[in-house]
C-alpha atoms as a PDB file:
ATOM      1  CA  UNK A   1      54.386 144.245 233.942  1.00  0.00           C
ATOM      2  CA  UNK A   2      53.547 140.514 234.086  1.00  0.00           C
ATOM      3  CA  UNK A   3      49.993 140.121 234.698  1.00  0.00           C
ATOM      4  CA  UNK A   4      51.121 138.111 238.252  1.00  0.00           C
ATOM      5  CA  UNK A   5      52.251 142.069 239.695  1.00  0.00           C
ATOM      6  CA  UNK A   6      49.440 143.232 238.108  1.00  0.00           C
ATOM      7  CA  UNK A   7      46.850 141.336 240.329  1.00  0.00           C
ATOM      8  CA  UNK A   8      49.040 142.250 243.186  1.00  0.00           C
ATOM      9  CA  UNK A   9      49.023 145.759 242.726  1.00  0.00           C
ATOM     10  CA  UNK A  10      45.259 146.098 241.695  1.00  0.00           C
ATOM     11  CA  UNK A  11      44.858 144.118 245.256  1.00  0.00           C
ATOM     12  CA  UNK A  12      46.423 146.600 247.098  1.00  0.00           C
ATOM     13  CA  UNK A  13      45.177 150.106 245.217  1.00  0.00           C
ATOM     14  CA  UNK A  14      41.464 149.459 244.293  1.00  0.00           C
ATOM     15  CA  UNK A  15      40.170 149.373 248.268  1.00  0.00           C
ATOM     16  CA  UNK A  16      42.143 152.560 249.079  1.00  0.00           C
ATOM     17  CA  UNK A  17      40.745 154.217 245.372  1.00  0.00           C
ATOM     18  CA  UNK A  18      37.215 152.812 246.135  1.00  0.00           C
ATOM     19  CA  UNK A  19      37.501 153.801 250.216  1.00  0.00           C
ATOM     20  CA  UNK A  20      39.379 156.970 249.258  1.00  0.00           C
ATOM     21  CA  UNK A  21      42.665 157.534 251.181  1.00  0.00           C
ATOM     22  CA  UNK A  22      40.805 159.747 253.920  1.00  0.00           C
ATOM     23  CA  UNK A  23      42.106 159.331 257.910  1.00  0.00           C
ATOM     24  CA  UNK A  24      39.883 157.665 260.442  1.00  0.00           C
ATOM     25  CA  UNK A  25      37.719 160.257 262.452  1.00  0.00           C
ATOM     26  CA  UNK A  26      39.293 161.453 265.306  1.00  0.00           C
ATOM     27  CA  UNK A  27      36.936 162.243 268.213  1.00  0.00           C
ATOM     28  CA  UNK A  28      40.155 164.142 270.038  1.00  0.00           C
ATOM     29  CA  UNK A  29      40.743 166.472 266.985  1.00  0.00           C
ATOM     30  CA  UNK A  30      37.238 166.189 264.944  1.00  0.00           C
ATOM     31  CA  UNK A  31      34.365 165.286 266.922  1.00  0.00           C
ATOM     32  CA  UNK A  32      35.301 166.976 270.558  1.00  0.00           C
ATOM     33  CA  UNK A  33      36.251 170.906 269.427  1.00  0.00           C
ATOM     34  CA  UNK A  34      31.908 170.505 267.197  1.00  0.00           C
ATOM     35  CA  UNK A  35      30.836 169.280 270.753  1.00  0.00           C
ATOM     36  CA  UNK A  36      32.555 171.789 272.622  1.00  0.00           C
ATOM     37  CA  UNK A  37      31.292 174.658 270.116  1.00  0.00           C
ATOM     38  CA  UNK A  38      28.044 173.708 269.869  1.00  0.00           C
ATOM     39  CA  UNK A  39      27.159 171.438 272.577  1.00  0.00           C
ATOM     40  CA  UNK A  40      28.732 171.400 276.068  1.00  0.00           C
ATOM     41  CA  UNK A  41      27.095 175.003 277.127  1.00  0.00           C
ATOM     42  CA  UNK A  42      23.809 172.971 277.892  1.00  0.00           C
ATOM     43  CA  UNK A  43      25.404 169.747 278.605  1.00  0.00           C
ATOM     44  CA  UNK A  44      27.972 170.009 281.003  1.00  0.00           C
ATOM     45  CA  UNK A  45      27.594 171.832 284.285  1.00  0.00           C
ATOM     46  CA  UNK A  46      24.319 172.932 285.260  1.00  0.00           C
ATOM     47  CA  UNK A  47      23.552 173.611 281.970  1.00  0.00           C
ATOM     48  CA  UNK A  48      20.253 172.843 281.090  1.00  0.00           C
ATOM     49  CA  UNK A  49      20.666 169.700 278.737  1.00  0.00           C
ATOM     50  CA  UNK A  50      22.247 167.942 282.084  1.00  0.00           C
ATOM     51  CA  UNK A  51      19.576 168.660 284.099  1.00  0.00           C
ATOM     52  CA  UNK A  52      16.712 167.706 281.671  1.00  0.00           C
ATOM     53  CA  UNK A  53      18.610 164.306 280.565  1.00  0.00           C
ATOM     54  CA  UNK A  54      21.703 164.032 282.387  1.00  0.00           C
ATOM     55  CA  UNK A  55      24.069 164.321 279.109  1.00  0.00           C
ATOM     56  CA  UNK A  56      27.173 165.472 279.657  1.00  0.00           C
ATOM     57  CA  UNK A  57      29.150 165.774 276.464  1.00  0.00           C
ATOM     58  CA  UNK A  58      32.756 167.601 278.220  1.00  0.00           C
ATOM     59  CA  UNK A  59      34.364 163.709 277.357  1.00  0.00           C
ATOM     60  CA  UNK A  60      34.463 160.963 275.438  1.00  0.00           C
ATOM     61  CA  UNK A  61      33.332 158.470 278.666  1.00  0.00           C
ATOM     62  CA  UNK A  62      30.521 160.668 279.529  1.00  0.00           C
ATOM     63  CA  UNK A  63      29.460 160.745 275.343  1.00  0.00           C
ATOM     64  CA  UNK A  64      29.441 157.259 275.940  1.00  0.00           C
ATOM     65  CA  UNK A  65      27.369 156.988 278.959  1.00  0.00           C
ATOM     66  CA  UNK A  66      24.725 158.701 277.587  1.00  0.00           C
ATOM     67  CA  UNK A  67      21.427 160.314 279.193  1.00  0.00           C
ATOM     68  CA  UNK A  68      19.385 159.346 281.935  1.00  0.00           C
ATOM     69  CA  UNK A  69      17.643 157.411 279.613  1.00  0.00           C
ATOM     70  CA  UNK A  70      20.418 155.363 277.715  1.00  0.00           C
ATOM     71  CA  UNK A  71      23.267 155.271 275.521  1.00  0.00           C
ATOM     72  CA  UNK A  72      23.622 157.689 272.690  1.00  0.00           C
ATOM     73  CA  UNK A  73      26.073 156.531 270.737  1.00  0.00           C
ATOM     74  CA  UNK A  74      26.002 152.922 268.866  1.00  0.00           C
ATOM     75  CA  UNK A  75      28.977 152.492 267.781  1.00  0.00           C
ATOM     76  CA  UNK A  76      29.391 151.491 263.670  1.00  0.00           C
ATOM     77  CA  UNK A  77      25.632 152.486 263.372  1.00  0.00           C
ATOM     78  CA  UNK A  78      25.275 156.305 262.956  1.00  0.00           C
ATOM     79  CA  UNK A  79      21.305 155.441 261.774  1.00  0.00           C
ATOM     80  CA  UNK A  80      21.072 153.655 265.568  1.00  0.00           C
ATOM     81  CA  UNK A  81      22.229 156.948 267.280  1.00  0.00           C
ATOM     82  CA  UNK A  82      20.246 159.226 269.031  1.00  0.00           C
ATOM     83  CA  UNK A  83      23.294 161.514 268.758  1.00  0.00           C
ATOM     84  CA  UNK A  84      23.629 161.846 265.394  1.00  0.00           C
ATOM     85  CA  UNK A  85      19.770 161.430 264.463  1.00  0.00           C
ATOM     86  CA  UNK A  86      18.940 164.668 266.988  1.00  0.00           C
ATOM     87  CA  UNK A  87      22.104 166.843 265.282  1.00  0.00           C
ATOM     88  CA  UNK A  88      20.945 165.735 261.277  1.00  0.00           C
ATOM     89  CA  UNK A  89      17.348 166.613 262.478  1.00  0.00           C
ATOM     90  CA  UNK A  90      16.172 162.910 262.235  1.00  0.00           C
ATOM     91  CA  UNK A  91      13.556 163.789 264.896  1.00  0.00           C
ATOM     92  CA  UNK A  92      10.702 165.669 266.349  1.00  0.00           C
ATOM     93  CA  UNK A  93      11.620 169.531 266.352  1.00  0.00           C
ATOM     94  CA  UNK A  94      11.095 169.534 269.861  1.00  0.00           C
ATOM     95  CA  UNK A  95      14.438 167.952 270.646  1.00  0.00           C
ATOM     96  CA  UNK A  96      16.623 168.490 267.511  1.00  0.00           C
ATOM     97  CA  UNK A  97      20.040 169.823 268.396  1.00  0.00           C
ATOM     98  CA  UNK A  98      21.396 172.321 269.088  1.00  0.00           C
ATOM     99  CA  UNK A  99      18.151 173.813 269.572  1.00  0.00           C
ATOM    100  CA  UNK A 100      17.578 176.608 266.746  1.00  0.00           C
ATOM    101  CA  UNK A 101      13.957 176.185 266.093  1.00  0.00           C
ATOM    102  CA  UNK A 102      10.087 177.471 267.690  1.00  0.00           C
ATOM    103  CA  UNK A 103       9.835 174.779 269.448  1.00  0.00           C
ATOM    104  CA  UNK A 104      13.784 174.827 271.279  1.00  0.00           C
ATOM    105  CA  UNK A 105      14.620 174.556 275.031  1.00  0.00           C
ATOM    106  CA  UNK A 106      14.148 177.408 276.698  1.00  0.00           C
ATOM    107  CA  UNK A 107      18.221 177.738 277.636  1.00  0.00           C
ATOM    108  CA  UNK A 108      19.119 179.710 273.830  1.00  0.00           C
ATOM    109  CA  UNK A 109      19.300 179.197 270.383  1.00  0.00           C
ATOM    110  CA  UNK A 110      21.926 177.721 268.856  1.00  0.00           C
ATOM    111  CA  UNK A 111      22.727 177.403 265.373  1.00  0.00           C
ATOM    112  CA  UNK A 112      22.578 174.205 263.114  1.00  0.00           C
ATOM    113  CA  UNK A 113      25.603 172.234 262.732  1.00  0.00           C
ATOM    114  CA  UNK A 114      27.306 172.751 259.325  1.00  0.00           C
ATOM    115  CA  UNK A 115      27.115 169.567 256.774  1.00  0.00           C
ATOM    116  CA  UNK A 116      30.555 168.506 257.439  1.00  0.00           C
ATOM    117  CA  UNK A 117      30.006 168.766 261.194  1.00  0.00           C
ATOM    118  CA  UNK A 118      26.892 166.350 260.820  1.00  0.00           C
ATOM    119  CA  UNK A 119      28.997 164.057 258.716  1.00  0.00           C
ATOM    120  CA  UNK A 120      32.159 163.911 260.346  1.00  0.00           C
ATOM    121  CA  UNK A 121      30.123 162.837 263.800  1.00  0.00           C
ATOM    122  CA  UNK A 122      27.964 160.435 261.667  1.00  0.00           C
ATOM    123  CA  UNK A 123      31.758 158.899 260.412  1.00  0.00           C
ATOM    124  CA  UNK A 124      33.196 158.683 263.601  1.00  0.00           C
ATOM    125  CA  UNK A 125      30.069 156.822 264.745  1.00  0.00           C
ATOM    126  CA  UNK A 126      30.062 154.530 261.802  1.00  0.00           C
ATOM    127  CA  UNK A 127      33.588 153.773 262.006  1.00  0.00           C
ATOM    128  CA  UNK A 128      33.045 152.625 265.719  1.00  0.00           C
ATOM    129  CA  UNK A 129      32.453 155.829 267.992  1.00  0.00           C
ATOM    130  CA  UNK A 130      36.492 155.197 269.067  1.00  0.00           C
ATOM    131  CA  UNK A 131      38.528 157.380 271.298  1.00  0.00           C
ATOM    132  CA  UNK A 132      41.134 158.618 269.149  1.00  0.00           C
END
């Protein structure tokens, strides 16, 4: 191989082998069905997350809209969100989600989101919170 196509090649295969070869995070198929499991009991409805901050999480435009108080979701900065800092328990106890500790809502207990459920969101934030 002349050392011309070997440039070319290295060009094209080193991003994808330093990136990995993984597919964009899908907030459709990835990130909706953890909100929906986890998530939209309290916020959606009359649930008692919408009442206490107005976050509805039953769509992508409402994730987006955030609470009462703001958005939620900065999109390419996972470290800027208040969504993914409350899930990876990046915050006071008092309003860590889903709640699962002494100090939770009054509303239930919910349990911790796994790893890859933390990381997935945290992706699909950093790769720019799209809906896809």
């Amino acid at each position: 191989m002349s050392i011309k196509k070997g440039c070319i090649l290295s060009a094209l295969i080193l991003p994808a082998l330093l990136t990995g070869c993984e597919r964009p995070v899908s907030f459709e198929s990835d990130v909706m069905p953890i909100l929906q499991a986890s998530c939209v009991s309290c916020h959606s409805g009359s649930g008692e997350g919408i009442q206490l901050t107005e976050l509805n999480l039953t769509s992508y435009g409402q994730v987006m809209q955030g609470t009462k108080l703001g958005e939620i979701v900065v999109p390419g900065s996972a470290a800027s969100s208040t969504l993914y800092l409350v899930i990876d328990h990046k915050v006071d106890t008092k309003i860590q989600m889903p709640p699962h500790h002494d100090d939770k809502f009054p509303q239930g207990e919910g349990k911790p989101l796994s790893t890859e459920q933390i990381a997935a969101i945290k992706r699909w934030i950093d790769e720019g919170a799209k809906n896809n």
